[in-house]
Protein backbone atom coordinates (compact mmCIF):
# COMPACT_ATOMS: atom_id res chain seq x y z
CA UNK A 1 -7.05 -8.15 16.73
CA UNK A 2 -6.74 -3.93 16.62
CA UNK A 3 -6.26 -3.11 13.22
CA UNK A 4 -9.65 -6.31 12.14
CA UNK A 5 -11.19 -4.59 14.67
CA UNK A 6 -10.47 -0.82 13.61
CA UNK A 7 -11.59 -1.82 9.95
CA UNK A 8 -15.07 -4.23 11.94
CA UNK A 9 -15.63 -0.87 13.19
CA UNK A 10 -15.36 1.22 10.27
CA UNK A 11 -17.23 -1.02 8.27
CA UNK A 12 -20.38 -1.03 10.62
CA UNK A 13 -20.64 2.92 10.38
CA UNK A 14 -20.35 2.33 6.80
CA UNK A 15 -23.41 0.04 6.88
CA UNK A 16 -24.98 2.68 9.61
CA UNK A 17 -24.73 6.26 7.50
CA UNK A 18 -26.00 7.13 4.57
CA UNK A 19 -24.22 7.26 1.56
CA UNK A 20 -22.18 10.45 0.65
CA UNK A 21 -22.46 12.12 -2.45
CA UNK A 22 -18.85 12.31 -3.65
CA UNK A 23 -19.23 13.62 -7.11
CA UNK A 24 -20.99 16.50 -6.00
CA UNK A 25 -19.65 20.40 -6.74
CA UNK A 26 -15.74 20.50 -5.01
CA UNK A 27 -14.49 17.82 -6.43
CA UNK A 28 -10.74 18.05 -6.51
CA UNK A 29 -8.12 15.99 -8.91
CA UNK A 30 -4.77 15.36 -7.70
CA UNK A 31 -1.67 13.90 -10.07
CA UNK A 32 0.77 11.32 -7.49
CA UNK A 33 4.00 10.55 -8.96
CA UNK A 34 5.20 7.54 -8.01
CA UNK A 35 9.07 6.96 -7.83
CA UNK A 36 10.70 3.06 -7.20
CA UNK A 37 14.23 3.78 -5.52
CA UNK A 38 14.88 0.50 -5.11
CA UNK A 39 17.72 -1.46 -6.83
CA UNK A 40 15.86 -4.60 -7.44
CA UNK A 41 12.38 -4.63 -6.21
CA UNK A 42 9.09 -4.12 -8.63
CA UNK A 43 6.09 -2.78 -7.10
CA UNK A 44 3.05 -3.99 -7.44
CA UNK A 45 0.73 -1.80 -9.27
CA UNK A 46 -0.48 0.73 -5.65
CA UNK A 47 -3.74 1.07 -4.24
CA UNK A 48 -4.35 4.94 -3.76
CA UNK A 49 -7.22 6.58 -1.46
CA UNK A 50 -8.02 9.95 -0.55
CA UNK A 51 -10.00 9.70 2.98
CA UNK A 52 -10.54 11.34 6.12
CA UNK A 53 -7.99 10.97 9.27
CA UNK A 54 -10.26 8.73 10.78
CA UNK A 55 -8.85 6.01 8.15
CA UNK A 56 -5.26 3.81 8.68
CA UNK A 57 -3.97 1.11 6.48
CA UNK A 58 -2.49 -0.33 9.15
CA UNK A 59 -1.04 -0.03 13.04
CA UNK A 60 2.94 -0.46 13.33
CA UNK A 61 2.66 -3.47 16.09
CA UNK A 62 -0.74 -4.49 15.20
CA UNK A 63 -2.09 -7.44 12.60
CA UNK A 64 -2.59 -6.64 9.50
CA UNK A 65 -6.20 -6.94 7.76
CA UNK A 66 -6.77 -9.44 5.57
CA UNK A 67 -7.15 -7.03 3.11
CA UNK A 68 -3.53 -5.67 3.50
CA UNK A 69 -1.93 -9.11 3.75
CA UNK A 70 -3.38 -10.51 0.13
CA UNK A 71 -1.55 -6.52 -1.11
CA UNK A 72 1.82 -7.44 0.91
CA UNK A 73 1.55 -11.41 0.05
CA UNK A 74 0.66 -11.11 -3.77
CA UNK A 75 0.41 -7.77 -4.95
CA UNK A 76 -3.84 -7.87 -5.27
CA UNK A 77 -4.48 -4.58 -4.57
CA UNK A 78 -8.41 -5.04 -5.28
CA UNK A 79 -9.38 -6.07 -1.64
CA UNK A 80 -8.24 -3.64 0.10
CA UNK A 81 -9.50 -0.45 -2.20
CA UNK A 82 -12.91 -2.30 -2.44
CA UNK A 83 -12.59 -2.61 1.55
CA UNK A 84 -11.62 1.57 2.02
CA UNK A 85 -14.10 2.37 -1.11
CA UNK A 86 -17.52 0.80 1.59
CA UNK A 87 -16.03 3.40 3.67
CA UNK A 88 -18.02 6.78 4.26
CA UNK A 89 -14.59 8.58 5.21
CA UNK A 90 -13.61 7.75 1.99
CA UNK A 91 -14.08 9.61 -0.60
CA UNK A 92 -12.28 7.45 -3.46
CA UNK A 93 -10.18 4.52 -3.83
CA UNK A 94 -8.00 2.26 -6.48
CA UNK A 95 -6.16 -0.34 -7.49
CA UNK A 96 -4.58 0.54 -10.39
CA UNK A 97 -3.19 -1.71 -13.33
CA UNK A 98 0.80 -0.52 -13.67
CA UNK A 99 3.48 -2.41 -11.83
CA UNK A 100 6.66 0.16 -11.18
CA UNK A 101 9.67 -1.39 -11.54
CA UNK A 102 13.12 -0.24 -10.00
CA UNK A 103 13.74 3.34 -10.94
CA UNK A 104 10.55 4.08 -12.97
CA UNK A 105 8.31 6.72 -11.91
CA UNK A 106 4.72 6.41 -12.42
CA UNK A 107 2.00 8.96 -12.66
CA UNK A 108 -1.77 8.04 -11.61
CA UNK A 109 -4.94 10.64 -10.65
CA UNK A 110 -7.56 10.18 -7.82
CA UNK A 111 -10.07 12.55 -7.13
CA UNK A 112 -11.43 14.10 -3.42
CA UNK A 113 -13.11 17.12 -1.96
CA UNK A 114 -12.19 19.88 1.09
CA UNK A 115 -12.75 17.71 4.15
CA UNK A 116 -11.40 14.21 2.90
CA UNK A 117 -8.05 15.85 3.45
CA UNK A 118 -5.71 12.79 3.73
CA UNK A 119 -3.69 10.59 0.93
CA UNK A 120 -2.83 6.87 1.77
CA UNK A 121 -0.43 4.91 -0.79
CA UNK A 122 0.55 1.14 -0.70
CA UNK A 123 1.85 -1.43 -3.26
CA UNK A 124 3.92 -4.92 -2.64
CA UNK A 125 8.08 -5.05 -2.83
CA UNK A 126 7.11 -8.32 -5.19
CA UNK A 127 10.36 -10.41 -4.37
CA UNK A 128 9.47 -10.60 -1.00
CA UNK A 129 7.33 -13.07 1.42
CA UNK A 130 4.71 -10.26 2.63
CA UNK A 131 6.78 -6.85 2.03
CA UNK A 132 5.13 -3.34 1.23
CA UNK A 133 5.72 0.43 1.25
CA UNK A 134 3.37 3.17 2.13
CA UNK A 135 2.40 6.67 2.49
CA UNK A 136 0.23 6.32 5.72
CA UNK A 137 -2.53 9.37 6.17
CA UNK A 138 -0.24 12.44 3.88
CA UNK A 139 -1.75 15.57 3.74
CA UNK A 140 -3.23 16.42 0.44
CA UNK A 141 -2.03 19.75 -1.16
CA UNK A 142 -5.01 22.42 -1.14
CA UNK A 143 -4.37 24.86 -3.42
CA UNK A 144 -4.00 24.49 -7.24
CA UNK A 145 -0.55 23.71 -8.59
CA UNK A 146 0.75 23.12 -5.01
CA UNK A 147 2.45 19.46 -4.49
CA UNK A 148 3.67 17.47 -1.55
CA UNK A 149 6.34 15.01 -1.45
CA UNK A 150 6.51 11.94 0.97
CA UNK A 151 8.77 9.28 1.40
CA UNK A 152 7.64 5.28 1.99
CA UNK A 153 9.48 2.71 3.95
CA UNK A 154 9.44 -0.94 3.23
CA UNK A 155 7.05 -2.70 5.95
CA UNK A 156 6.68 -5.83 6.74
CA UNK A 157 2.95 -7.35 6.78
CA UNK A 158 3.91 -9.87 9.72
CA UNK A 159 1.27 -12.47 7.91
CA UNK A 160 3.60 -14.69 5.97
CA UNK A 161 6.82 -16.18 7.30
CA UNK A 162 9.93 -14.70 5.84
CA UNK A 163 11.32 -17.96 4.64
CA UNK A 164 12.88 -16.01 1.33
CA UNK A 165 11.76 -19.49 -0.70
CA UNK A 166 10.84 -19.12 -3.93
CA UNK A 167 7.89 -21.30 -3.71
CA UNK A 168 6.03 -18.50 -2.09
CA UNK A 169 7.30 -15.70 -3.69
CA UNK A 170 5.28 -14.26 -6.44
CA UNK A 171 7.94 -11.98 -7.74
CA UNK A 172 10.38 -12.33 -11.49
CA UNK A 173 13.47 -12.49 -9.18
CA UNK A 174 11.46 -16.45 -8.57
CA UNK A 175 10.33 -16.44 -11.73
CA UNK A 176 6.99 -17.56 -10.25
CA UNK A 177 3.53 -16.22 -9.62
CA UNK A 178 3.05 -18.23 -6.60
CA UNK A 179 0.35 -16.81 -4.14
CA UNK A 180 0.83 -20.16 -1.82
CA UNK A 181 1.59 -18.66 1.75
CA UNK A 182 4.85 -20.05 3.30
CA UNK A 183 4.00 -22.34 6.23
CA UNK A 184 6.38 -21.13 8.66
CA UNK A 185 4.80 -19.12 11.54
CA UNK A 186 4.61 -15.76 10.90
CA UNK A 187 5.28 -12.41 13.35
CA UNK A 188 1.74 -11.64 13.51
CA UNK A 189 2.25 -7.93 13.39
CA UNK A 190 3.05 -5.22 10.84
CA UNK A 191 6.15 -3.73 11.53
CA UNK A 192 9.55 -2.10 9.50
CA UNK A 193 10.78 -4.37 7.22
CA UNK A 194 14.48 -5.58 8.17
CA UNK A 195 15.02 -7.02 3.88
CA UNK A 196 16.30 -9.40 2.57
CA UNK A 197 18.91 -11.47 4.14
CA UNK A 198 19.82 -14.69 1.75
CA UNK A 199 18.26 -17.53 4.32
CA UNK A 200 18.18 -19.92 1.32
CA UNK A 201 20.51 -18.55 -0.69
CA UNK A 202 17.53 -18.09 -3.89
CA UNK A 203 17.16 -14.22 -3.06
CA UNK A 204 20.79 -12.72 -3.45
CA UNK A 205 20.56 -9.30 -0.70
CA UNK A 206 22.96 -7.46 -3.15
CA UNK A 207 20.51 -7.46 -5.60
CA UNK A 208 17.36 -7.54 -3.98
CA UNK A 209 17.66 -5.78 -0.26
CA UNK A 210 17.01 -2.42 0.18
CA UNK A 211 17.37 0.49 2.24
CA UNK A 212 14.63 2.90 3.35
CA UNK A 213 13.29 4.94 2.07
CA UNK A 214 12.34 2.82 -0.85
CA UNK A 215 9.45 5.12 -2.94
CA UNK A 216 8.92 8.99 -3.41
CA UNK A 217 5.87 9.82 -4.09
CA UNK A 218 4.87 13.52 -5.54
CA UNK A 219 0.83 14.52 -4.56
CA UNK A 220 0.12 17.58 -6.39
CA UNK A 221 -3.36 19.13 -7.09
CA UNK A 222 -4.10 19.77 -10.69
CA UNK A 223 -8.07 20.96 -10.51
């Protein structure tokens, strides 16, 4: 599978060159503001990296890692930053603690230097099957005080069928913290998520579908 073998690949140069020193002089902190436009989905609390553009989350039309899928299934972000944080073009990764729900902003900090250039965001749409938005590969800001501002689309892992049943949704809209995968077969790829459409009638679309995009997030370089 591409994107498995993408991170395979990535992982055995980790294991291949030395370690980089990260923390050394040229270390730059960056404030991202975090904005849910949704109506009525909660984001899980995002993982954030700063990285080289040698580094994707993910392939439109490819699998998704493992790592991804338990983000877009149930919201654990820890996988995937311990996954990017083995990575030498990575300079730092997290998964932080605070859920955003609809219309909250968020502010968080991560830290990188002059040639780990690139931003990538991610956090689950919670009352969903396998659901996420993402900042793929942004360019940081380089210059103190100067900001960039993306927009995220809702994607669609393609690792859990989109049955909309409450049994394996993890989200309040189920009032549930279910991480059981629905058995259905899913599309096996990641690709634009199409929302929520009412199939059993226990996820209401007027409440809980969306339309992109669905986060704006604010980079800005503060030292």
């Amino acid at each position: 599978m591409l994107q498995r073998f993408l991170f395979s690949s990535l992982l055995l140069v980790a294991t291949t060159v030395g370690a980089t020193d990260h923390y050394s002089q040229g270390t730059r902190v960056y404030r991202v503001t975090i904005t849910n436009l949704t109506q009525g989905q909660v984001f899980s609390p995002p993982v954030i990296a700063t990285h080289r553009s040698s580094v994707a989350l993910f392939q439109l039309g490819a699998p998704a890692s493992d790592e991804l899928a338990a983000l877009a299934e149930n919201g654990k972000g820890g996988p995937l930053a311990t996954l990017l944080s083995s990575l030498p073009e990575v300079f730092e990764a997290k998964a932080t603690a605070t859920p955003i729900p609809p219309g909250v902003t968020e502010v968080f900090e991560i830290r990188s230097r002059s040639y780990f250039d690139r931003i990538s965001v991610a956090g689950m749409l919670v009352n969903t099957n396998d659901a996420f938005f993402a900042v793929r590969s942004g360019h940081l800001p380089s210059s103190r005080r100067q900001g960039r501002s993306f927009t995220a689309v809702g994607y669609d892992a393609g690792s859990e069928f989109n049955g909309e049943d409450c049994n394996y949704i993890p989200g309040p809209a189920c009032g549930t913290m279910s991480e059981e995968r629905d058995p259905g077969d899913p599309e096996g790829y990641v690709y634009v998520s199409n929302g929520i459409h009412g199939t059993t009638g226990q996820l209401d679309p007027s409440a809980y579908d969306w339309h992109n995009p669905v986060a704006r997030i604010r980079v800005e370089r503060i030292r």
